[in-house]
C-alpha atoms as a PDB file:
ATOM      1  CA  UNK A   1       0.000   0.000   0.000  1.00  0.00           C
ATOM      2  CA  UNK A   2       1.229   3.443  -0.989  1.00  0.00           C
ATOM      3  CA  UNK A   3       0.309   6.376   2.167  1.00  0.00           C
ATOM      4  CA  UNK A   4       0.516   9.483   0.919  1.00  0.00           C
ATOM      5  CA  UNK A   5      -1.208  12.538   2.468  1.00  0.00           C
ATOM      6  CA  UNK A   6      -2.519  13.771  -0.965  1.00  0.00           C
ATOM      7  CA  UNK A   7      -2.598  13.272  -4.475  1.00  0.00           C
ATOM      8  CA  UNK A   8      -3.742  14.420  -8.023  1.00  0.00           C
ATOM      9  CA  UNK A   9      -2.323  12.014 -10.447  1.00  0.00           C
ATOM     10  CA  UNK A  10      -1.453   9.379  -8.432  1.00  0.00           C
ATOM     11  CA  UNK A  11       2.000   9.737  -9.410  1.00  0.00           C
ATOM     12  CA  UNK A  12       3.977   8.131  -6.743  1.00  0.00           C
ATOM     13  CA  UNK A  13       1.310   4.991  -6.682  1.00  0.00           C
ATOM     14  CA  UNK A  14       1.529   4.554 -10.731  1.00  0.00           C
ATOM     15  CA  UNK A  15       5.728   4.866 -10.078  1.00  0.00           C
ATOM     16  CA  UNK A  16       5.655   2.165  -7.792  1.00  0.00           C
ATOM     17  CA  UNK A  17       3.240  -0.443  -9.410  1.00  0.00           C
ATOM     18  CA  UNK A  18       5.357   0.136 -12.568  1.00  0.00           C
ATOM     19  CA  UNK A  19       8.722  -0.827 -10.212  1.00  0.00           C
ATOM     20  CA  UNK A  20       6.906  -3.906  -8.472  1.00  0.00           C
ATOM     21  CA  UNK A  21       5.393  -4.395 -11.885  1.00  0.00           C
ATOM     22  CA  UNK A  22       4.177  -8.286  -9.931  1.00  0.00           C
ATOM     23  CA  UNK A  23       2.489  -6.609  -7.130  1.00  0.00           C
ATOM     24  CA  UNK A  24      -0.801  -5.129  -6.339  1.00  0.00           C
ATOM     25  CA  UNK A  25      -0.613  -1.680  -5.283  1.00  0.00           C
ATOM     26  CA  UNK A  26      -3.332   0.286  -3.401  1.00  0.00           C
ATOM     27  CA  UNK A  27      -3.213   4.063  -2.633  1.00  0.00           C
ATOM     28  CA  UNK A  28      -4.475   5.131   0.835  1.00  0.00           C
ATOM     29  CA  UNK A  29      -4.835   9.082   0.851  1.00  0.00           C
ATOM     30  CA  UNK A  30      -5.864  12.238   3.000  1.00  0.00           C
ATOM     31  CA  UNK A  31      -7.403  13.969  -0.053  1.00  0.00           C
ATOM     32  CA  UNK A  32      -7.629  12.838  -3.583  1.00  0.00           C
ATOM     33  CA  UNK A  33      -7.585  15.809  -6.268  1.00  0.00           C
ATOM     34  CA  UNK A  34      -8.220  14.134  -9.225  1.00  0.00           C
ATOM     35  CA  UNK A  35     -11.283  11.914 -10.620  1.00  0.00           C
ATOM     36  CA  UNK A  36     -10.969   7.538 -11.084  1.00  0.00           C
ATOM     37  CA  UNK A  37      -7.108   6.605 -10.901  1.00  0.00           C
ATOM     38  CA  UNK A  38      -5.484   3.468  -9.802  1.00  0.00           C
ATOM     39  CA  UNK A  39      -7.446   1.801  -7.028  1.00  0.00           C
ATOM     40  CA  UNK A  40      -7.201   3.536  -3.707  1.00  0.00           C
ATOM     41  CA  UNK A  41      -8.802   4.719  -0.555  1.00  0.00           C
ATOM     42  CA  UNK A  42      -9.227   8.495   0.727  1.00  0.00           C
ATOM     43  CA  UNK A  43     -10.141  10.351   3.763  1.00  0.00           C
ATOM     44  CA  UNK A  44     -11.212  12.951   1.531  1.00  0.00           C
ATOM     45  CA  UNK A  45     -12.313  13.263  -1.960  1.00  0.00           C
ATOM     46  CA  UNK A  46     -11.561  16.930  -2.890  1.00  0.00           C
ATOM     47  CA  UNK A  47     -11.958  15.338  -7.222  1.00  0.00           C
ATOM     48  CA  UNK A  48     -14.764  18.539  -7.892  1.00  0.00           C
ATOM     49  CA  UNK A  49     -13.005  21.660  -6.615  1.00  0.00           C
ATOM     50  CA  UNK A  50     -11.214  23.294  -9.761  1.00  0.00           C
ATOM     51  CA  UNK A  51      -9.026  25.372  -7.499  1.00  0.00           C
ATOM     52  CA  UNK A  52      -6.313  24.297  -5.964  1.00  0.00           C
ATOM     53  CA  UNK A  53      -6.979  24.931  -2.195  1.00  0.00           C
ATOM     54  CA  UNK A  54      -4.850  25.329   0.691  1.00  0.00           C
ATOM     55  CA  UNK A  55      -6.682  22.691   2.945  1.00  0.00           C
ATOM     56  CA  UNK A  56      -4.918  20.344   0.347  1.00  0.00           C
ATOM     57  CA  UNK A  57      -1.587  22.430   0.723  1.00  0.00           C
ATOM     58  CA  UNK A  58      -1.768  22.411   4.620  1.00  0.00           C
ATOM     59  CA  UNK A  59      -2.828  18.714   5.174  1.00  0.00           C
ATOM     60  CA  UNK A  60       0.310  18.035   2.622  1.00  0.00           C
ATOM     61  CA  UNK A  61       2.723  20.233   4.826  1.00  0.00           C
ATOM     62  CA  UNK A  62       1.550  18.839   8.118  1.00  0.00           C
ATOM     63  CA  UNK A  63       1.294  15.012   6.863  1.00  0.00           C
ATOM     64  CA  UNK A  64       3.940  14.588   4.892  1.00  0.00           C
ATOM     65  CA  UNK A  65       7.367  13.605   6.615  1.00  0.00           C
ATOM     66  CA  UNK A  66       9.981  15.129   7.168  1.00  0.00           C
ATOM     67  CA  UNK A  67      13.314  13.908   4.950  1.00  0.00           C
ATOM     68  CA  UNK A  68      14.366  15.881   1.953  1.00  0.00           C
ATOM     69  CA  UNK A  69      12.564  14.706  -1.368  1.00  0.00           C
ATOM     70  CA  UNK A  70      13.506  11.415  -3.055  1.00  0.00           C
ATOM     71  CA  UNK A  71      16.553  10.897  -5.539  1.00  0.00           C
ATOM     72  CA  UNK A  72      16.371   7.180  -5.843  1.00  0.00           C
ATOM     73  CA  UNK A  73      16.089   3.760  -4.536  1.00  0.00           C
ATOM     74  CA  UNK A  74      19.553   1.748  -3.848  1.00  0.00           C
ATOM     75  CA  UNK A  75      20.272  -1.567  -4.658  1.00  0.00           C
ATOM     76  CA  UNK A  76      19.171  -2.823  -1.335  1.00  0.00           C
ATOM     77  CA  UNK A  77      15.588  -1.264  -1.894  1.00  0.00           C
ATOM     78  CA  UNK A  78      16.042   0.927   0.944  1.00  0.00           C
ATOM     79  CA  UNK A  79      14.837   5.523   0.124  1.00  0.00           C
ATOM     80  CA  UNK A  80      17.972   7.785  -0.927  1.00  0.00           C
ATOM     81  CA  UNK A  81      16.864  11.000  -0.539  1.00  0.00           C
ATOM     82  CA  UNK A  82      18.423  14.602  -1.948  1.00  0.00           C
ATOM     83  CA  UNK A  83      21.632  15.341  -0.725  1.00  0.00           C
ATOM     84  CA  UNK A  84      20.843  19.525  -2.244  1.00  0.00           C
ATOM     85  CA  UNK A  85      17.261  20.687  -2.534  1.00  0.00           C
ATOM     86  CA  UNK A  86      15.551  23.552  -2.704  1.00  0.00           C
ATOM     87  CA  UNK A  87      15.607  26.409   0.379  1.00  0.00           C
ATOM     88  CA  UNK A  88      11.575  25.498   0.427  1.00  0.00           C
ATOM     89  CA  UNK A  89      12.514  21.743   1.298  1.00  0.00           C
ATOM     90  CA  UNK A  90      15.035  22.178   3.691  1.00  0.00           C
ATOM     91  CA  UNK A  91      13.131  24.672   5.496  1.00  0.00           C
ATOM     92  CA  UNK A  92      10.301  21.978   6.080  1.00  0.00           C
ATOM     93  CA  UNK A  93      13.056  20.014   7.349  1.00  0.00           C
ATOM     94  CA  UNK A  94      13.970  22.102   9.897  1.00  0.00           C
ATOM     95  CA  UNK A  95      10.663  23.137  11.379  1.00  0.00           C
ATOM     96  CA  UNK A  96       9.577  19.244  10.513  1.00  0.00           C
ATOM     97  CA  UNK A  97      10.424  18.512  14.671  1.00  0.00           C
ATOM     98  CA  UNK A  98       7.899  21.092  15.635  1.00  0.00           C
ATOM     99  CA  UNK A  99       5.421  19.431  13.456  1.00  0.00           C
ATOM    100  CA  UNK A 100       5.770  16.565  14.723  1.00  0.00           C
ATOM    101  CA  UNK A 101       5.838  17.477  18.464  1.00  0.00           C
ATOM    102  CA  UNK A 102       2.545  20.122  18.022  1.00  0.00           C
ATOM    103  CA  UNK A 103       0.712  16.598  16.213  1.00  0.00           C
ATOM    104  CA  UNK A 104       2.016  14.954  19.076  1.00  0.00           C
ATOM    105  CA  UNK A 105       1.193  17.066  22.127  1.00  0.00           C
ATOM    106  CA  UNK A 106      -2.941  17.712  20.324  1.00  0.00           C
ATOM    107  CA  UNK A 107      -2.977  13.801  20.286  1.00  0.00           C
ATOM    108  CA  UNK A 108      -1.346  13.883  24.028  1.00  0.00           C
ATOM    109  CA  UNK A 109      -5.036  16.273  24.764  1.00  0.00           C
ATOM    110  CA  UNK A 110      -7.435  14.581  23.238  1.00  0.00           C
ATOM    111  CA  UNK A 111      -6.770  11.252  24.516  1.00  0.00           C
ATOM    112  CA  UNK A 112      -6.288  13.389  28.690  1.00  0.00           C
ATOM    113  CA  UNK A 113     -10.261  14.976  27.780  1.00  0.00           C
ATOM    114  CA  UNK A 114     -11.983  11.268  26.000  1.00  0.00           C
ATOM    115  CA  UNK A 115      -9.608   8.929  26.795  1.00  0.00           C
ATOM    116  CA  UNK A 116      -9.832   5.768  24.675  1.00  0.00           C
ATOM    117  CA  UNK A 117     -13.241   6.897  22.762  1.00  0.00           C
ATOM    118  CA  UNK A 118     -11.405   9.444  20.437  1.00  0.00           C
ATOM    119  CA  UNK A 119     -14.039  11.214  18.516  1.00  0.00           C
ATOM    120  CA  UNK A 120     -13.935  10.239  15.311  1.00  0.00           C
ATOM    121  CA  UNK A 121     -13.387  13.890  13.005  1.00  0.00           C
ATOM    122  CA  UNK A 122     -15.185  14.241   9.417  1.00  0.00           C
ATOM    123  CA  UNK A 123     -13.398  16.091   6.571  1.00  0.00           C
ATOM    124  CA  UNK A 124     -15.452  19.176   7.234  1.00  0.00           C
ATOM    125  CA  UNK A 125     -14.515  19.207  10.869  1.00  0.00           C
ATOM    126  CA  UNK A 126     -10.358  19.363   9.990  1.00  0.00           C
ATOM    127  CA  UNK A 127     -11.725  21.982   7.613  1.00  0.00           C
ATOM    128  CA  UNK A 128     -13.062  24.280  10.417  1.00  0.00           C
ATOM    129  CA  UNK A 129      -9.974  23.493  12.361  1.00  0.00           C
ATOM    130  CA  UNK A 130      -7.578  24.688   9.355  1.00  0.00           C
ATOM    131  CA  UNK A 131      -9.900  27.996   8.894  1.00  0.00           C
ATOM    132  CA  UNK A 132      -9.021  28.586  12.681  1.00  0.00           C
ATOM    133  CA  UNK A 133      -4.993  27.958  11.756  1.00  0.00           C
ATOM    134  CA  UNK A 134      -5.359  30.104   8.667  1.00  0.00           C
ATOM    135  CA  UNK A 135      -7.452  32.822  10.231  1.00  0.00           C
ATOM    136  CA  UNK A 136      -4.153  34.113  12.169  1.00  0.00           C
ATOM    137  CA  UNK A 137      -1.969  34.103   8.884  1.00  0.00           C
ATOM    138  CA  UNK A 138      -1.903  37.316   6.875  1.00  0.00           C
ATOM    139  CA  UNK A 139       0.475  36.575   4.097  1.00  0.00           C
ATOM    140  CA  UNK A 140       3.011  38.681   4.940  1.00  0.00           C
ATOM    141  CA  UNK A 141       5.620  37.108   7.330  1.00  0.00           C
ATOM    142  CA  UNK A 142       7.851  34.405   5.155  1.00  0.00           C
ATOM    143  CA  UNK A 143       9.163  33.049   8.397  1.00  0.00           C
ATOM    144  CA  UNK A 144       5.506  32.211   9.053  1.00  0.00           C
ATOM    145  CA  UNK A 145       3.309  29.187   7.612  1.00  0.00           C
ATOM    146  CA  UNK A 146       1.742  31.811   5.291  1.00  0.00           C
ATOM    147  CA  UNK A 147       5.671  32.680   4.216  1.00  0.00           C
ATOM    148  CA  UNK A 148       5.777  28.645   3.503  1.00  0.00           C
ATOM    149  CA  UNK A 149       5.738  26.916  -0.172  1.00  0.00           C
ATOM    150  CA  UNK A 150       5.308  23.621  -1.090  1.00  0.00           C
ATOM    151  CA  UNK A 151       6.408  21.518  -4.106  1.00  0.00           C
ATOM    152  CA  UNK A 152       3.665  20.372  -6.326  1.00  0.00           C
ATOM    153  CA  UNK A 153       5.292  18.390  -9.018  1.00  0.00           C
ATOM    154  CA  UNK A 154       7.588  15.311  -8.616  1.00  0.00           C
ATOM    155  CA  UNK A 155      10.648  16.855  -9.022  1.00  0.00           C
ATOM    156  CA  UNK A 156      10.367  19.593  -6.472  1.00  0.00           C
ATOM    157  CA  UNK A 157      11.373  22.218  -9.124  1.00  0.00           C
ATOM    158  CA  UNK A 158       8.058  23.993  -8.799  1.00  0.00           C
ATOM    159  CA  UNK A 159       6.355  25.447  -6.005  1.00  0.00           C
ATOM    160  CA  UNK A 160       3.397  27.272  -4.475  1.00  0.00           C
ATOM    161  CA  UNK A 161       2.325  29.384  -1.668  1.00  0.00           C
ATOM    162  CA  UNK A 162       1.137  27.172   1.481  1.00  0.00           C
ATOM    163  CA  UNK A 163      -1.549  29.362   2.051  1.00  0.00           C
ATOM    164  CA  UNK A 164      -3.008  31.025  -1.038  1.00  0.00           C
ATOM    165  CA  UNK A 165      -4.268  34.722  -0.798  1.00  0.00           C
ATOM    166  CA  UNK A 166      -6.304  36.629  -2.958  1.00  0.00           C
ATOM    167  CA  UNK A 167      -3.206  38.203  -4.296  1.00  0.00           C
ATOM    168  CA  UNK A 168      -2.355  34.284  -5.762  1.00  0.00           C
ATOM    169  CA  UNK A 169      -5.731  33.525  -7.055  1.00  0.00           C
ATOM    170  CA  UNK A 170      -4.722  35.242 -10.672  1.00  0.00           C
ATOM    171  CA  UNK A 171      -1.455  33.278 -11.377  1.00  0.00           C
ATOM    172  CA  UNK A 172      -3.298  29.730  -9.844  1.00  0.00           C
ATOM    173  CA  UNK A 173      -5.893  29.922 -12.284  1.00  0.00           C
ATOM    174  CA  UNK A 174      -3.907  30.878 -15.347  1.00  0.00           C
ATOM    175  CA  UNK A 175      -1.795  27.991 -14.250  1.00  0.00           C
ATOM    176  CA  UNK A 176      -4.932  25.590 -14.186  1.00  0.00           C
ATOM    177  CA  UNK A 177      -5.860  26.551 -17.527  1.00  0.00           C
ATOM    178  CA  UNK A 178      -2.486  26.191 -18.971  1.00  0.00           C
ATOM    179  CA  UNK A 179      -2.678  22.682 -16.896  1.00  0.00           C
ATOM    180  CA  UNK A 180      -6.310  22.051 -18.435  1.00  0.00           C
ATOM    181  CA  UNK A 181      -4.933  23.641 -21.823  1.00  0.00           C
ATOM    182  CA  UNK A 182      -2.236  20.780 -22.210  1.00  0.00           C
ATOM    183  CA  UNK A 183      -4.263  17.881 -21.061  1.00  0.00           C
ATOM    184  CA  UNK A 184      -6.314  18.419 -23.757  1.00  0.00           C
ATOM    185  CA  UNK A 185      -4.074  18.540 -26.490  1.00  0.00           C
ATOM    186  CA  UNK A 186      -2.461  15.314 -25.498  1.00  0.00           C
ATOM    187  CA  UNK A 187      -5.422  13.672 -24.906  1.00  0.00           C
ATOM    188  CA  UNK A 188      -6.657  14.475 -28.600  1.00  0.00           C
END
């Protein structure tokens, strides 16, 4: 099974069924951005919105882990990840500990207030939680999560804003109908 926090084209999943060509791979996702692909399981079909959002970029940041992107796979089958990436990556890195320790110390609360009987949360519900997170960013401190990008292709050589503003609305949706634009031509 492939875990991955989210996914559009299903990318790393088709990668790896192509390497274990033998084997049966199934995708298990936070949110799903894209309509049918290999077979797989979500938290979160997000398939209708034509925009990207930033509850996909934020669920990304916060689920993903925290090693420098991939460069290859050794002999031994074992990850060999980026020895240089991008400022954007390492940055991640760094504050990746935090992360971890903020996920940590909100699972450390909700287990003190219900114990065992963890509510269980809905998609809308981390939604309203995320509008509280994003409420307190304005955009215009880089050394805070609104100064934060995140890779969206394979290679990690392009990025967006983390949180996007109404200043980033133009350039996202000229860049979805360039996206749209060349989809169509190779699919006629």
């Amino acid at each position: 099974m492939v875990i991955d926090a989210t996914t559009m084209k299903y990318t790393s999943q088709r990668d790896i069924q192509a390497y274990l060509a033998h084997k049966a791979v199934k995708g298990c996702y936070y949110a799903v951005t894209g309509k049918g692909g290999p077979e797989h399981v979500t938290f979160c079909d997000r398939a209708e919105q034509r925009l990207s959002s930033s509850y996909v970029n934020l669920t990304e940041f916060f689920m993903g882990s925290g090693e420098l992107p991939l460069a290859d796979i050794s002999e031994e089958g074992k990850p060999v990840f980026c020895k240089k990436a991008p400022d954007n990556e390492r940055k991640r890195r760094d504050v990746y500990p935090q992360i971890e320790s903020g996920a940590m110390e909100c699972v450390r609360f909700w287990k003190s207030v219900f114990g065992c009987r963890i509510p269980k949360l809905d998609p809308e519900a981390i939604d309203g939680w995320l509008d509280v997170l994003m409420a307190e960013e304005h955009g215009n401190d880089p050394d805070k999560l609104s100064g934060m990008r995140w890779a969206v292709n394979t290679q990690h050589t392009k990025t967006r804003p983390l949180i996007i503003r109404r200043t980033d609305i133009p350039v996202l949706a000229l860049y979805k109908a360039i996206e749209r634009l060349s989809f169509s031509k190779r699919r006629n």
